[in-house]
PDB file of N, CA and C in Angstrom:
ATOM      1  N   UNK A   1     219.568  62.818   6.289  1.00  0.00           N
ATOM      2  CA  UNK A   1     220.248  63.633   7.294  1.00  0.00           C
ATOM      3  C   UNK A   1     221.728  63.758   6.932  1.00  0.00           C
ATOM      4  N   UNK A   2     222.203  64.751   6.426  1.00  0.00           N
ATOM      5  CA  UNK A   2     223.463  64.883   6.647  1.00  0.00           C
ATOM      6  C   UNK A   2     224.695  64.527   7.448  1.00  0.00           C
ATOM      7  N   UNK A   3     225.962  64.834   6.916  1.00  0.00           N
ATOM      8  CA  UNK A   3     227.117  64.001   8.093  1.00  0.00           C
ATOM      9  C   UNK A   3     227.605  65.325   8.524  1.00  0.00           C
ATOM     10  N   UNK A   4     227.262  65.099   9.744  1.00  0.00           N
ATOM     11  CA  UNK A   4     227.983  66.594  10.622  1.00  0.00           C
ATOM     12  C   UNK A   4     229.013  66.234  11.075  1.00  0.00           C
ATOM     13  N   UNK A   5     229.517  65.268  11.423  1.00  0.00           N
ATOM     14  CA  UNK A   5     230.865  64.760  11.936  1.00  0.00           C
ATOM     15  C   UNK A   5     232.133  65.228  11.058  1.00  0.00           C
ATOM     16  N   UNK A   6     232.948  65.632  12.045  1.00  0.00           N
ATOM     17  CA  UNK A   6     234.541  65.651  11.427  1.00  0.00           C
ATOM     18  C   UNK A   6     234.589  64.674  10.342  1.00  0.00           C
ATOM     19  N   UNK A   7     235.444  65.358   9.391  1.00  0.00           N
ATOM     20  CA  UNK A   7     235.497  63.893   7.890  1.00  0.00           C
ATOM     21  C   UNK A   7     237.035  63.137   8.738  1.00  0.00           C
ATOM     22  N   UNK A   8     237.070  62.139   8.195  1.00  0.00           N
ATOM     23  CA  UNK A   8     238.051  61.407   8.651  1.00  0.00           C
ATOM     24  C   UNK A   8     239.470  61.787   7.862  1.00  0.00           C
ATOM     25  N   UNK A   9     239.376  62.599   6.850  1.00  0.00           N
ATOM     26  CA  UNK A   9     240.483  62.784   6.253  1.00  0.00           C
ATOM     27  C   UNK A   9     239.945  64.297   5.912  1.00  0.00           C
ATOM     28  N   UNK A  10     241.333  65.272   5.563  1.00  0.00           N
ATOM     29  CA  UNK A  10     241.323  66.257   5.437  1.00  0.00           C
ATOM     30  C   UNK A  10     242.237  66.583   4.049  1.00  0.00           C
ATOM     31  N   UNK A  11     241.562  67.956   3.462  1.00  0.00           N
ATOM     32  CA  UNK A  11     242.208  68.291   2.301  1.00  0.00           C
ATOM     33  C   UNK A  11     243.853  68.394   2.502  1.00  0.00           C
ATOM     34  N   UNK A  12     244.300  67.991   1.425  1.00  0.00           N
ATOM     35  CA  UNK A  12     245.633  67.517   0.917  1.00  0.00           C
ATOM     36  C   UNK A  12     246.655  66.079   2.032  1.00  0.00           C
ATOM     37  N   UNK A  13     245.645  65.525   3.127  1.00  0.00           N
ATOM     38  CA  UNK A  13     245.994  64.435   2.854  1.00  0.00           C
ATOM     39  C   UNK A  13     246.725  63.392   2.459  1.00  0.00           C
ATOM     40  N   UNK A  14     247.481  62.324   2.849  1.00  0.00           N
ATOM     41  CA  UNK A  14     247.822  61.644   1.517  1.00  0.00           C
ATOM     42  C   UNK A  14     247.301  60.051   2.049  1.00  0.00           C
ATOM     43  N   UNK A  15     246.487  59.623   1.554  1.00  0.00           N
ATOM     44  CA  UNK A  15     245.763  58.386   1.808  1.00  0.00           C
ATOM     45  C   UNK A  15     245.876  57.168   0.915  1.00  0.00           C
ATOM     46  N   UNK A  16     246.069  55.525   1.251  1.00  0.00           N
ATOM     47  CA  UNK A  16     246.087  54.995   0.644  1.00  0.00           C
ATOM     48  C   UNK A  16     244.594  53.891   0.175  1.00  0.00           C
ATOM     49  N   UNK A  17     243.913  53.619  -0.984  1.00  0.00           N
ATOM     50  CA  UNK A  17     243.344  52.988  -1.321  1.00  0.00           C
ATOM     51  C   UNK A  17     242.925  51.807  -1.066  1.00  0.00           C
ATOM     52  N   UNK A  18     242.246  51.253   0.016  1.00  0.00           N
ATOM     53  CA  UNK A  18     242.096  49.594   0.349  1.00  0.00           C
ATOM     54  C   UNK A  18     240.994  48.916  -0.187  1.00  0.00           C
ATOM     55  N   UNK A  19     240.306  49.683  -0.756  1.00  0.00           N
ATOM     56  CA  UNK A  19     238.912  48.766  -1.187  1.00  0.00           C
ATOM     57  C   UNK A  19     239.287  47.839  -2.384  1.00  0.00           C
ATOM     58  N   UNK A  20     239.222  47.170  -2.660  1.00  0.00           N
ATOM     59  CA  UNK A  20     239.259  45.672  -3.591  1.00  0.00           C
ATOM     60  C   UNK A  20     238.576  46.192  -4.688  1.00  0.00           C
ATOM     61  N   UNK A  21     238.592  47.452  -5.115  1.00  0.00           N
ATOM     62  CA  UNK A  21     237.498  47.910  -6.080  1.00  0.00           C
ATOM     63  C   UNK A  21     238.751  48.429  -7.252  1.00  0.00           C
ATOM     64  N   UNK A  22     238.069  47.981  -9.136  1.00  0.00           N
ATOM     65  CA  UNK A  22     239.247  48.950  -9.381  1.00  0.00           C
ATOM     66  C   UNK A  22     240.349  48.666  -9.610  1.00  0.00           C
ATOM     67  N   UNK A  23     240.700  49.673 -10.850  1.00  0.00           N
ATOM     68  CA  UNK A  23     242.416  49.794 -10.506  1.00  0.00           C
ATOM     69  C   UNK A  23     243.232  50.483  -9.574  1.00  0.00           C
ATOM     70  N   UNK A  24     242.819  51.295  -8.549  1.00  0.00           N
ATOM     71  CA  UNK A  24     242.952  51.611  -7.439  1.00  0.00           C
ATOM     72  C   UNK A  24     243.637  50.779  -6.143  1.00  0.00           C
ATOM     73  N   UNK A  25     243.082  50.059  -5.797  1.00  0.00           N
ATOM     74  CA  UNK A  25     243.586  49.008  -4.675  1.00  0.00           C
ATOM     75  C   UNK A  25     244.906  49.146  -4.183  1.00  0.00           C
ATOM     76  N   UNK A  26     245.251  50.126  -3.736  1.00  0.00           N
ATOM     77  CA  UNK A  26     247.094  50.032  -3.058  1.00  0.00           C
ATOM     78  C   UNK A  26     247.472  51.044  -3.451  1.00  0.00           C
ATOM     79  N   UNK A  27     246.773  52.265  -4.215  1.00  0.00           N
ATOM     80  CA  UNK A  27     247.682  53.168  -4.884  1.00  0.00           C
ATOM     81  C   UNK A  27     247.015  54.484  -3.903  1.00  0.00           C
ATOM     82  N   UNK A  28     248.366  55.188  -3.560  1.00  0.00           N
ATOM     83  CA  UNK A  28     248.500  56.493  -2.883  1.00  0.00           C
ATOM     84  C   UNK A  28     247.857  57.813  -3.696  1.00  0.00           C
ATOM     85  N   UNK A  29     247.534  58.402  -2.971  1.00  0.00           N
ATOM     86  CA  UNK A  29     246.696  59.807  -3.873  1.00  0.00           C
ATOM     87  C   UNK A  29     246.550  60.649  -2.686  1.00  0.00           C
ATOM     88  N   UNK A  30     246.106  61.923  -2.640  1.00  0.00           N
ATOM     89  CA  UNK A  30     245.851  62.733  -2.223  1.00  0.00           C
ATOM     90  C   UNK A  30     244.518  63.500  -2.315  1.00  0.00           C
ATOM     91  N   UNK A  31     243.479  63.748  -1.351  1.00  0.00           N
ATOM     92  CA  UNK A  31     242.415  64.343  -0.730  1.00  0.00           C
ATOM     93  C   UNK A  31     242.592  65.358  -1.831  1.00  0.00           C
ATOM     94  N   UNK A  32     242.007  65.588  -2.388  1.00  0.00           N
ATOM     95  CA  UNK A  32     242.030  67.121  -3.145  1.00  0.00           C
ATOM     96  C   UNK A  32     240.545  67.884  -3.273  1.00  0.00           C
ATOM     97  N   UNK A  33     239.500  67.072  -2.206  1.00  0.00           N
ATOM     98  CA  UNK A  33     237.870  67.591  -2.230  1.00  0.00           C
ATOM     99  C   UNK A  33     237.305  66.958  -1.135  1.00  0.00           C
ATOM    100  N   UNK A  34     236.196  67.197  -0.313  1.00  0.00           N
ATOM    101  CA  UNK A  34     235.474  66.356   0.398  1.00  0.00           C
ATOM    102  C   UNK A  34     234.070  67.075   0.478  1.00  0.00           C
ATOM    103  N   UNK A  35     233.064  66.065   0.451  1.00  0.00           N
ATOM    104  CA  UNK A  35     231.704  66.726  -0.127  1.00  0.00           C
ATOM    105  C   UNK A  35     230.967  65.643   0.957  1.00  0.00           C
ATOM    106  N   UNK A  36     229.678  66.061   1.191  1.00  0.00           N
ATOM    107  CA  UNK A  36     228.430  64.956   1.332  1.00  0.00           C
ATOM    108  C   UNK A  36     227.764  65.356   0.578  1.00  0.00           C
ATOM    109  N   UNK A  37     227.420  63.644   0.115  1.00  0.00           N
ATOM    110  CA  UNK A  37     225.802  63.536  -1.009  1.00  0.00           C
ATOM    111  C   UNK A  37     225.004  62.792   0.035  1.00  0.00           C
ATOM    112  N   UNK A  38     223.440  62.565  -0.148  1.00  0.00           N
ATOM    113  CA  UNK A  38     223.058  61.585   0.140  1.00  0.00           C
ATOM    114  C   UNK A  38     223.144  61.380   2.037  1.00  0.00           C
ATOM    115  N   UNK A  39     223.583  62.394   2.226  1.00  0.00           N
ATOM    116  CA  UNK A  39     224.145  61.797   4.139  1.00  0.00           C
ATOM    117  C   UNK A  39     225.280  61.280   3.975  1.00  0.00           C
ATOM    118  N   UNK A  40     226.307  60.768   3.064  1.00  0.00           N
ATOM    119  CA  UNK A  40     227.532  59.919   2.981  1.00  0.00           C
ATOM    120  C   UNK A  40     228.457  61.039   2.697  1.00  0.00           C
ATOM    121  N   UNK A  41     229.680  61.364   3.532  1.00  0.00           N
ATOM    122  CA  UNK A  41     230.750  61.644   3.022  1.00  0.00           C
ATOM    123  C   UNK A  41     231.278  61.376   2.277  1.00  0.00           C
ATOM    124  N   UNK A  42     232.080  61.865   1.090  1.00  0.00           N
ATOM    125  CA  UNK A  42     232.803  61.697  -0.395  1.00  0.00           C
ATOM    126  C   UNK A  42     234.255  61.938  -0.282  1.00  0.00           C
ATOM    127  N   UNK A  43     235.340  61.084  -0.687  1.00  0.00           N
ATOM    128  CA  UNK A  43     236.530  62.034  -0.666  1.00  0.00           C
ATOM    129  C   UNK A  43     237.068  61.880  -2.275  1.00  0.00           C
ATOM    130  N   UNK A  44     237.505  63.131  -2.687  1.00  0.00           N
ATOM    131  CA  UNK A  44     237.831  62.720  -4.555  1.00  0.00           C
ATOM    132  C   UNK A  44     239.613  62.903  -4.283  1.00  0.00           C
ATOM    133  N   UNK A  45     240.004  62.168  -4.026  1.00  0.00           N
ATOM    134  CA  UNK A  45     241.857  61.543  -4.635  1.00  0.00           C
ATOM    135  C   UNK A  45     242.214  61.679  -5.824  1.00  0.00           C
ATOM    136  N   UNK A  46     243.152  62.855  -6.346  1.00  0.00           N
ATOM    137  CA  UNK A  46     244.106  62.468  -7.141  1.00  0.00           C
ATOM    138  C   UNK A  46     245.540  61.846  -6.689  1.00  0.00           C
ATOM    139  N   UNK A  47     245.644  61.084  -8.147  1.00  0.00           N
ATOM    140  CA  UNK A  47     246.678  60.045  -8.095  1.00  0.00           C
ATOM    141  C   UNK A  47     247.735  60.969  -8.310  1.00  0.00           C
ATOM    142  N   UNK A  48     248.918  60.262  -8.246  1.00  0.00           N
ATOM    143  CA  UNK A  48     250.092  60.904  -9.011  1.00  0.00           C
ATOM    144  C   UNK A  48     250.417  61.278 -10.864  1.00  0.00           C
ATOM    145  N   UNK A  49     249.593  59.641 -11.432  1.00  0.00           N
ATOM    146  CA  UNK A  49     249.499  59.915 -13.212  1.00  0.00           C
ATOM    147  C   UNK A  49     248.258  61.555 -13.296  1.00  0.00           C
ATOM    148  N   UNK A  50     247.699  61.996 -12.440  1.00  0.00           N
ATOM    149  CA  UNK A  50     247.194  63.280 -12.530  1.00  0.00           C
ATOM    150  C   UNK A  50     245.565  62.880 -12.591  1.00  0.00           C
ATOM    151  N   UNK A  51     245.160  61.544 -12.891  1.00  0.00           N
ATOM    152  CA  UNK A  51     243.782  60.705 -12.891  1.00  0.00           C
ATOM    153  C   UNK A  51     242.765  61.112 -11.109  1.00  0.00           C
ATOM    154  N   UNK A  52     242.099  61.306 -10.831  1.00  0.00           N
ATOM    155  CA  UNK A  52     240.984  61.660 -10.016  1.00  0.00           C
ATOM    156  C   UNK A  52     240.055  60.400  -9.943  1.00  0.00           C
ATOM    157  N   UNK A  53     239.250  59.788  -9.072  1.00  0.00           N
ATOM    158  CA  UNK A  53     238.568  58.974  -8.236  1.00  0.00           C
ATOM    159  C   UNK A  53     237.968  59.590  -7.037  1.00  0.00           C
ATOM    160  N   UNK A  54     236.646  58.951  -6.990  1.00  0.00           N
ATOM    161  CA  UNK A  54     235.996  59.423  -5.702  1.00  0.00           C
ATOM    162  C   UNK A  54     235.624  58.347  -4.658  1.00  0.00           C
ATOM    163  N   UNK A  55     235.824  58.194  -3.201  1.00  0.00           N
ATOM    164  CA  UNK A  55     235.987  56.769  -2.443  1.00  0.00           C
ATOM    165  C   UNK A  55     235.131  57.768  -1.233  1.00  0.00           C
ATOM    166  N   UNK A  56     234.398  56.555  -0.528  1.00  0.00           N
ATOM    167  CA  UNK A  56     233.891  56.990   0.899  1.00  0.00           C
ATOM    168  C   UNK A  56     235.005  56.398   1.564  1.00  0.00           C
ATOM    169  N   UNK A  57     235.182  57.451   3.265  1.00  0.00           N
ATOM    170  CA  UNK A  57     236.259  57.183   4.440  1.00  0.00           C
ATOM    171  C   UNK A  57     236.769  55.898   4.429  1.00  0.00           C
ATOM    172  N   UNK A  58     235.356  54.787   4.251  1.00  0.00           N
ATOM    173  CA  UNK A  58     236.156  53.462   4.648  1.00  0.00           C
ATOM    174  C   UNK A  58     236.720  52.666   3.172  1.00  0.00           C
ATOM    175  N   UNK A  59     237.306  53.501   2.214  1.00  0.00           N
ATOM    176  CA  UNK A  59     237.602  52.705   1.240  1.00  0.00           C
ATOM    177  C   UNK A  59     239.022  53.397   1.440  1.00  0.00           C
ATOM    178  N   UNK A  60     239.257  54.062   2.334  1.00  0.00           N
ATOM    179  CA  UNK A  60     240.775  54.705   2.147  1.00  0.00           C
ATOM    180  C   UNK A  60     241.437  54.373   4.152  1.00  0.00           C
ATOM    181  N   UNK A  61     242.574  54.886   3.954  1.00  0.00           N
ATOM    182  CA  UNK A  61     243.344  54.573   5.241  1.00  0.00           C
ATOM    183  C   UNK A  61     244.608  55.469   4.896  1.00  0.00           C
ATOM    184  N   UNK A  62     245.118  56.282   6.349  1.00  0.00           N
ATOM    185  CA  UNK A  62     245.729  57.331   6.262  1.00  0.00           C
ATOM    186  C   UNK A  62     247.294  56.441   5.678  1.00  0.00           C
ATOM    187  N   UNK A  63     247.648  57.354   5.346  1.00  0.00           N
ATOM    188  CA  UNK A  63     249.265  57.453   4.700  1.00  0.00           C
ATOM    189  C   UNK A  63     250.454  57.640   5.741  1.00  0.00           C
ATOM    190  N   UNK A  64     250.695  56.737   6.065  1.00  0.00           N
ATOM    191  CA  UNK A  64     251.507  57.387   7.422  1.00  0.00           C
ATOM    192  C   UNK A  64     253.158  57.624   6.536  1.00  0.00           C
ATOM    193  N   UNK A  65     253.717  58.761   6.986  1.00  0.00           N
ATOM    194  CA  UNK A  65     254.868  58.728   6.727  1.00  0.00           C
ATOM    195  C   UNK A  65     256.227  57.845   6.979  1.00  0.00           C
ATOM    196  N   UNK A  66     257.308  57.340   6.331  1.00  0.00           N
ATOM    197  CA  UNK A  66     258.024  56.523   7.216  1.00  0.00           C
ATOM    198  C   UNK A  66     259.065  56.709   7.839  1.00  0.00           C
TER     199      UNK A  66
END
């Protein structure tokens, strides 16, 4: 069954990385796709070095400005 729900993050975004996974872990990127496979929402982050990664909602947490 698919995810009909609002995605938790939206294109361009800027979200930070919390999952313990990876060289990732703490590093800021930006939403630049959001897909479902499988019934699971996808979000693909590019970094700033220009590198791309793909994380589900709960491996990321919004970017708050300061």
């Amino acid at each position: 069954m698919a995810d009909q729900s609002e995605p938790t993050f939206r294109l361009n975004d800027k979200v930070v990385v919390v999952a313990p996974s990876g060289n990732h872990q703490g590093a800021i990127g930006t939403v630049t796709e959001v897909y479902t496979l499988s019934g699971m929402r996808r979000y693909v982050i590019e970094f700033e070095a220009g590198t791309t990664a793909v994380f589900f909602g709960f491996e990321l947490k919004a970017c708050r400005p300061l």
